[in-house]
C-alpha atoms as a PDB file:
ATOM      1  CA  UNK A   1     247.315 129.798  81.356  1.00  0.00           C
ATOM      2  CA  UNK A   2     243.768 130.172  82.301  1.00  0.00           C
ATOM      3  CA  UNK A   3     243.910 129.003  86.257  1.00  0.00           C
ATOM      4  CA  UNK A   4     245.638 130.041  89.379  1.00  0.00           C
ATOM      5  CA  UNK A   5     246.483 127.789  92.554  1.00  0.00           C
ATOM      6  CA  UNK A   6     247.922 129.415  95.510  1.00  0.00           C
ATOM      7  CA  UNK A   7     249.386 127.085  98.077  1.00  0.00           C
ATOM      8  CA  UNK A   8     250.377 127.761 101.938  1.00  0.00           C
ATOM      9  CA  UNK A   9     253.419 125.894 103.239  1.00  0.00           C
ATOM     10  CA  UNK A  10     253.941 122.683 104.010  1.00  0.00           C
ATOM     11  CA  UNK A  11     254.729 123.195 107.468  1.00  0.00           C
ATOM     12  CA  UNK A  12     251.399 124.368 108.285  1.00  0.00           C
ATOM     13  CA  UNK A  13     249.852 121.264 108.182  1.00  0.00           C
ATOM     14  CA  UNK A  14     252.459 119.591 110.457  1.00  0.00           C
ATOM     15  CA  UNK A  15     251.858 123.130 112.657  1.00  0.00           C
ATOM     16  CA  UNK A  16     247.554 122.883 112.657  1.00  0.00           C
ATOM     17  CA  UNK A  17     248.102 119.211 113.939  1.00  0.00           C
ATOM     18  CA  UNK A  18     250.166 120.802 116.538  1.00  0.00           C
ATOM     19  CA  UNK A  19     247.399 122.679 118.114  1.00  0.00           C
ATOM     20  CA  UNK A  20     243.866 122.461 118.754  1.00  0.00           C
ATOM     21  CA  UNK A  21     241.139 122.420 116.650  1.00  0.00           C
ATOM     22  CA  UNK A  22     238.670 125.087 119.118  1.00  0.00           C
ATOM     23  CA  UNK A  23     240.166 127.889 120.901  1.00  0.00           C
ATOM     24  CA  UNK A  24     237.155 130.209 122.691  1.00  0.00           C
ATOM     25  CA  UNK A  25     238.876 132.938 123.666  1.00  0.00           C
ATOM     26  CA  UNK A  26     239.634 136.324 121.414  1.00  0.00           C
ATOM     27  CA  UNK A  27     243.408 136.369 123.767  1.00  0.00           C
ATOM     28  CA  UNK A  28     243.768 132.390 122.401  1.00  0.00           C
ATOM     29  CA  UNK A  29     243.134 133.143 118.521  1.00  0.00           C
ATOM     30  CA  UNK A  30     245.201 136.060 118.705  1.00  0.00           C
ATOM     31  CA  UNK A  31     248.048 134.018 120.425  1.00  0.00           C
ATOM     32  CA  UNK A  32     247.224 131.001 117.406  1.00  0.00           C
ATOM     33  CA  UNK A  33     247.648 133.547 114.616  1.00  0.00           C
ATOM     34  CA  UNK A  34     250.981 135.337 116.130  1.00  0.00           C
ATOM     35  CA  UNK A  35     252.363 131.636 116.753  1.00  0.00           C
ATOM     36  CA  UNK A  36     251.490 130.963 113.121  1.00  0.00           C
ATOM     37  CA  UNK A  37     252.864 134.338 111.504  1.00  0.00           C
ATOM     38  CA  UNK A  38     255.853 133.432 113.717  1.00  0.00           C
ATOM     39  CA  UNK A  39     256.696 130.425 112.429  1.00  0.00           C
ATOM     40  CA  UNK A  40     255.830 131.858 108.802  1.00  0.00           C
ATOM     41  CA  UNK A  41     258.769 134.009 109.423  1.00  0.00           C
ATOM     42  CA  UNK A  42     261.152 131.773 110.995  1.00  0.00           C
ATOM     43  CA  UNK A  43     260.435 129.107 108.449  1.00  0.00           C
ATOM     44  CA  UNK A  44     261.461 132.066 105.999  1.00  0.00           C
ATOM     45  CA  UNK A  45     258.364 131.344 103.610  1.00  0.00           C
ATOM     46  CA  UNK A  46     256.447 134.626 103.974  1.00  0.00           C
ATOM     47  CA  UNK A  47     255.915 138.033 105.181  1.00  0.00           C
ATOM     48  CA  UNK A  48     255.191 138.591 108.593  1.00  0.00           C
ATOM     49  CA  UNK A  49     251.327 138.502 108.281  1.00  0.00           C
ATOM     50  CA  UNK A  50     249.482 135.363 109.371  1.00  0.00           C
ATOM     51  CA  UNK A  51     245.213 134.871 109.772  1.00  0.00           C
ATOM     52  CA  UNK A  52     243.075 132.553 110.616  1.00  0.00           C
ATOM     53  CA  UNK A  53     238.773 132.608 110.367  1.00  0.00           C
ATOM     54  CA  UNK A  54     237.366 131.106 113.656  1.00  0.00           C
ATOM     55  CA  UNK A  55     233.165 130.030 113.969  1.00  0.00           C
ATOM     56  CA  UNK A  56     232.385 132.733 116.000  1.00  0.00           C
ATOM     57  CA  UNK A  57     230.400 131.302 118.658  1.00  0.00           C
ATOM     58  CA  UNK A  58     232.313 127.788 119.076  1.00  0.00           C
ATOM     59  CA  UNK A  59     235.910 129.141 118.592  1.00  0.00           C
ATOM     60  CA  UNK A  60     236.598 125.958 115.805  1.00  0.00           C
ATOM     61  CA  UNK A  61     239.249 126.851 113.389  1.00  0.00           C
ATOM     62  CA  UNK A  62     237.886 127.219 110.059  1.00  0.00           C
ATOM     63  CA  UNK A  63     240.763 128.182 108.070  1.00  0.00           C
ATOM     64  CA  UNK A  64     244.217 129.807 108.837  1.00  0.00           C
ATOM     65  CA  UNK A  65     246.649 131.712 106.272  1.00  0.00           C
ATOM     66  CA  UNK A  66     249.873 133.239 106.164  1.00  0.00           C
ATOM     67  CA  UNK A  67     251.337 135.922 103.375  1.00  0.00           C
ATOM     68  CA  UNK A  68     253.018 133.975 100.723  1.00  0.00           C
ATOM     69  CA  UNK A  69     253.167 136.464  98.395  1.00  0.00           C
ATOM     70  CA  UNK A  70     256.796 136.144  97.038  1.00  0.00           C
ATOM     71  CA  UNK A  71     256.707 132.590  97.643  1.00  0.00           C
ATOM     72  CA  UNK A  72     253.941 132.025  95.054  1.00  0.00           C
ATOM     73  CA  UNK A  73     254.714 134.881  93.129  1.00  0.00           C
ATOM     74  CA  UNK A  74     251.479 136.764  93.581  1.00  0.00           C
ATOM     75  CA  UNK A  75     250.765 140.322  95.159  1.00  0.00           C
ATOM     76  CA  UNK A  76     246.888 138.914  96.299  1.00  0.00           C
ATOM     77  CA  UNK A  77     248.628 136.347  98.349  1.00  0.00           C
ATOM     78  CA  UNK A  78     248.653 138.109 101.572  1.00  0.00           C
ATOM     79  CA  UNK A  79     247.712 136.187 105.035  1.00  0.00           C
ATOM     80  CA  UNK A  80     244.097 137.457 105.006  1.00  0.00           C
ATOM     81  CA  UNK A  81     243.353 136.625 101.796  1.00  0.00           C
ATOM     82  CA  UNK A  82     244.474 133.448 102.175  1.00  0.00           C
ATOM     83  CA  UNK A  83     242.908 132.656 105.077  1.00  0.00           C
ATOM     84  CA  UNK A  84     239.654 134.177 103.530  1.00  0.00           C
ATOM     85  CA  UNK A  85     239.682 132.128 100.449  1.00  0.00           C
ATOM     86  CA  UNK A  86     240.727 128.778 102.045  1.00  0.00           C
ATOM     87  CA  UNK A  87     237.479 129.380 104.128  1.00  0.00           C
ATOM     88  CA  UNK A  88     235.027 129.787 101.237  1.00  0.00           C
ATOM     89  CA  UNK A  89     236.664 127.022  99.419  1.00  0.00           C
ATOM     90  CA  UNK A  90     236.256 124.670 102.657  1.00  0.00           C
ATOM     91  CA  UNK A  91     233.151 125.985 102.819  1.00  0.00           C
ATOM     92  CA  UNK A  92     231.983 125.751  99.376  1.00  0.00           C
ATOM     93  CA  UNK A  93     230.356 129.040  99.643  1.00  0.00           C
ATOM     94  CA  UNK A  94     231.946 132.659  98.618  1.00  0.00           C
ATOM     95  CA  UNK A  95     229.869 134.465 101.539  1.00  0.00           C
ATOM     96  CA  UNK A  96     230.720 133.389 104.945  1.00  0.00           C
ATOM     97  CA  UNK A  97     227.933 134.943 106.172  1.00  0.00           C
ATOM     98  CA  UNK A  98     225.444 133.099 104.994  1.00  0.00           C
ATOM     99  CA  UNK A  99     222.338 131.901 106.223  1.00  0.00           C
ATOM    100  CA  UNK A 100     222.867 128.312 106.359  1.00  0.00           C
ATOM    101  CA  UNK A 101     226.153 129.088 108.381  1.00  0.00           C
ATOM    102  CA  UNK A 102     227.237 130.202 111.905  1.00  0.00           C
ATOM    103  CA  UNK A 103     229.119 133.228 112.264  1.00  0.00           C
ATOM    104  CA  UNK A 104     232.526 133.971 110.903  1.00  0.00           C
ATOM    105  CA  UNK A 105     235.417 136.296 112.788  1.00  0.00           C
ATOM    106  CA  UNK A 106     238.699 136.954 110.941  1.00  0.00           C
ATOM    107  CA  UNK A 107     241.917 137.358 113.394  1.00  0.00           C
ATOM    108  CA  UNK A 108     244.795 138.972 111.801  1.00  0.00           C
ATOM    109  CA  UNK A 109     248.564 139.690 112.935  1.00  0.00           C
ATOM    110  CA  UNK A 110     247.934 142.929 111.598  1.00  0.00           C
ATOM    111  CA  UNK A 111     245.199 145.609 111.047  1.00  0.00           C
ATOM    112  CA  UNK A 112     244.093 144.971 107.398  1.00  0.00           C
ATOM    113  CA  UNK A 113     245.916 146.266 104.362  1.00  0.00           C
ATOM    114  CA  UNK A 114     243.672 148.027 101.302  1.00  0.00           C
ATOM    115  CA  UNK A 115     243.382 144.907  99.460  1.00  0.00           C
ATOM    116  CA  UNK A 116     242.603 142.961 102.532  1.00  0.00           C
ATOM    117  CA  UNK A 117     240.218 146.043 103.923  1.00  0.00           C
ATOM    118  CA  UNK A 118     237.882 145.644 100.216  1.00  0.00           C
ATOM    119  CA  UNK A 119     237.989 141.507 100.844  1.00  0.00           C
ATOM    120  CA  UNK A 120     236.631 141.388 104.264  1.00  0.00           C
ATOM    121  CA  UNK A 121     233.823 143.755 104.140  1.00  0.00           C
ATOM    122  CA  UNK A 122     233.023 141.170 100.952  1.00  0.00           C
ATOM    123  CA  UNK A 123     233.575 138.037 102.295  1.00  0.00           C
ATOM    124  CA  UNK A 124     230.795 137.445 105.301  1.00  0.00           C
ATOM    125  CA  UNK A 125     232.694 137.371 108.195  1.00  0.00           C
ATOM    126  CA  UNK A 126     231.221 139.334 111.227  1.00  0.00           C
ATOM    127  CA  UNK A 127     234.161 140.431 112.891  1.00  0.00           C
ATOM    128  CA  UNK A 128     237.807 141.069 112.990  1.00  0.00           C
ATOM    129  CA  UNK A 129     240.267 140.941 115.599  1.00  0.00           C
ATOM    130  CA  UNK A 130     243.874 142.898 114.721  1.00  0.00           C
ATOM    131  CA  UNK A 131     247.008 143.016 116.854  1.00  0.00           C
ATOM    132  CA  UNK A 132     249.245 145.386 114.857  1.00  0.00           C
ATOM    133  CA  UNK A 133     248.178 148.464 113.777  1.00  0.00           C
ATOM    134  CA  UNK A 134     248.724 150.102 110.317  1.00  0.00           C
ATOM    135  CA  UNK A 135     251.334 152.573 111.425  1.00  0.00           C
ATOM    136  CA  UNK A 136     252.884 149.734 113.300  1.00  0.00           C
ATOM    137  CA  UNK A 137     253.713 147.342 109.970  1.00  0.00           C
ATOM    138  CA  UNK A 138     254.762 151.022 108.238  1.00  0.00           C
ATOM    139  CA  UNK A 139     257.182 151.914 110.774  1.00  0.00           C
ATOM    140  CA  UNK A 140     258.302 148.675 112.128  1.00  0.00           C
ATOM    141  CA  UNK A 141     258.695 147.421 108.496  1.00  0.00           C
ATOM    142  CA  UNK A 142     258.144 149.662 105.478  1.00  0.00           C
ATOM    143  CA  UNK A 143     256.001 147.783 104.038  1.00  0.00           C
ATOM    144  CA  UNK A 144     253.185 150.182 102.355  1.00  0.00           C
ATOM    145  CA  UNK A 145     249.577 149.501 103.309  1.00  0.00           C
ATOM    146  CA  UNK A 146     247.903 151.345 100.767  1.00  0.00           C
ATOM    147  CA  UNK A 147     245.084 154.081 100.831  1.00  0.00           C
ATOM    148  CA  UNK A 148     243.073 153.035 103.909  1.00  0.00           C
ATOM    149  CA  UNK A 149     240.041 155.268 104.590  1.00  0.00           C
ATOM    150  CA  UNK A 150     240.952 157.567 107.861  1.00  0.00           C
ATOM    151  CA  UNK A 151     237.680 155.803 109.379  1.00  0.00           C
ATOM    152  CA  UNK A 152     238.897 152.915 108.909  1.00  0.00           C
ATOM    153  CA  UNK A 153     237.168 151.099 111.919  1.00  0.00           C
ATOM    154  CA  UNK A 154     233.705 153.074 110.596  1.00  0.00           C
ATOM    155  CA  UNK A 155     233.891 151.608 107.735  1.00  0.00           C
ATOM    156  CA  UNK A 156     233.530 148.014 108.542  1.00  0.00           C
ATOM    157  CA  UNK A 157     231.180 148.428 111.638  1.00  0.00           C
ATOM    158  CA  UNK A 158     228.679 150.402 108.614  1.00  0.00           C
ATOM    159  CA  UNK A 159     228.749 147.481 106.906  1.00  0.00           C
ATOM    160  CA  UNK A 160     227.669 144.860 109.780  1.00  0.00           C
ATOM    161  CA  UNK A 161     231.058 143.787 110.236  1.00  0.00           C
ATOM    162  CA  UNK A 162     232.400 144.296 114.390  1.00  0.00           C
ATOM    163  CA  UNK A 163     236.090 145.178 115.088  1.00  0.00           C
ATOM    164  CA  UNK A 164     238.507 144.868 117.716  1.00  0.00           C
ATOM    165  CA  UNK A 165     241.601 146.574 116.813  1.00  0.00           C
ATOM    166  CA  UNK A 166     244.796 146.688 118.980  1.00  0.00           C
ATOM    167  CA  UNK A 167     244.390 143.286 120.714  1.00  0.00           C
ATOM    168  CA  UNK A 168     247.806 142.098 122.184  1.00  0.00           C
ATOM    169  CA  UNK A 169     248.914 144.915 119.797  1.00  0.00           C
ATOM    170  CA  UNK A 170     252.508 144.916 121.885  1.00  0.00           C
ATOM    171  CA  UNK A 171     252.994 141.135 120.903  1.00  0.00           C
ATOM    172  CA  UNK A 172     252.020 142.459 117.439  1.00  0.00           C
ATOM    173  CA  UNK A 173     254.544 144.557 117.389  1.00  0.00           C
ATOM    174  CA  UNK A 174     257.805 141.858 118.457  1.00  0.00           C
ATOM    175  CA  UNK A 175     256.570 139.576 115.562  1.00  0.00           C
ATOM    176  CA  UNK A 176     257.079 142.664 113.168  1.00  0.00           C
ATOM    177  CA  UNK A 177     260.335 142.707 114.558  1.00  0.00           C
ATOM    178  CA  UNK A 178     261.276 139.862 114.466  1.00  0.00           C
ATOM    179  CA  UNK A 179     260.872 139.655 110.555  1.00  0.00           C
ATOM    180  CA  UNK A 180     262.930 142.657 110.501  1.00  0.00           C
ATOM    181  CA  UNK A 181     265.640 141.701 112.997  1.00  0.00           C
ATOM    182  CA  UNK A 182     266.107 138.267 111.256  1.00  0.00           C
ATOM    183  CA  UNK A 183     266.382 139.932 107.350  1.00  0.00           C
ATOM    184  CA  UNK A 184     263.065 139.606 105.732  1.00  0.00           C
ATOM    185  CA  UNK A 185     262.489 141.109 102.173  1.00  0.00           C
ATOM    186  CA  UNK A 186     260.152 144.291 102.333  1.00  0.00           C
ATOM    187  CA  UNK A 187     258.753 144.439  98.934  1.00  0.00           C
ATOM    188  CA  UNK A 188     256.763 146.780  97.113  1.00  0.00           C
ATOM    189  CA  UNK A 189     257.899 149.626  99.258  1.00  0.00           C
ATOM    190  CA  UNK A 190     255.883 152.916  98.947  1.00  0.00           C
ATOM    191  CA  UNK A 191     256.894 154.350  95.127  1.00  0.00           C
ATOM    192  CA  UNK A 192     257.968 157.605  94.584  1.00  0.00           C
END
């Protein structure tokens, strides 16, 4: 087998015609992307981790993605990566911040994992909005989010890329309980 194909659920389509298609605000997007990793959960298709890439300026949805990993069998499949990836494929482009385009801003449930952290600072995007912090999904959850640099937030802003960690971090927070409270797999727990 020589080619991979990733798929989000079929709800969110039904969900995306739900809502609209240009939300200005930072406090809207976040609300969009907690709705959406809600639903992810309730629907029982994913991990608690939903995303969604935005056109900076107008507030148009570009893309949105929720963590599918066990669903599709993949450990890459997380809701950032997703989102990410269904962007440049829309887009026909792998850097989002190209010339030719207007600028990109990545909302995410959840302060970036590693994996995610490594994909953002390549994928073009300008900024990132998080609700939950790291130490949130950890404690809330268990799930393990890798070897993140201690400056973290230094990191990105070095490489051009804004952030704006914390935002409706509290709200953050319920939706990682939620997916707790209601039974949902942790996987790939920290190893001994």
């Amino acid at each position: 087998m020589n080619q991979i194909n990733l798929s989000l659920p079929d709800w969110v389509e039904l969900f995306l015609n739900e809502q609209p298609k240009v939300l200005p605000t930072q406090e809207e997007q976040m609300r969009f992307v907690l709705a959406l990793t809600e639903r992810n959960i309730r629907e029982k298709t994913g991990g608690p981790f939903g995303s969604a890439v935005f056109e900076i300026d107008s507030g148009q949805i570009v893309s949105v993605g929720v963590n599918v990993v066990v669903q599709e069998n993949c450990s890459a499949a997380h809701g950032e990566m997703m989102a990410l990836m269904l962007a440049q494929k829309k887009l026909s482009h792998f850097d989002l911040g190209a010339p030719n385009f207007p600028s990109h801003r990545l909302v995410t449930s959840g302060k970036m994992c590693a994996m995610c952290l490594g994909n953002v600072c390549w994928s073009g995007v300008k900024e990132v909005l998080s609700s939950a912090e790291p130490e949130d999904v950890e404690s809330i959850t268990g799930f393990d989010e890798g070897p993140t640099p201690p400056d973290y937030n230094a990191q990105l802003e070095r490489r051009g890329i804004k952030i704006i960690p914390g935002l409706l971090r509290s709200e953050g927070q319920k939706v990682l309980k939620l997916y707790v409270d209601l039974g949902g797999i942790i996987y790939n727990p920290e190893r001994k």
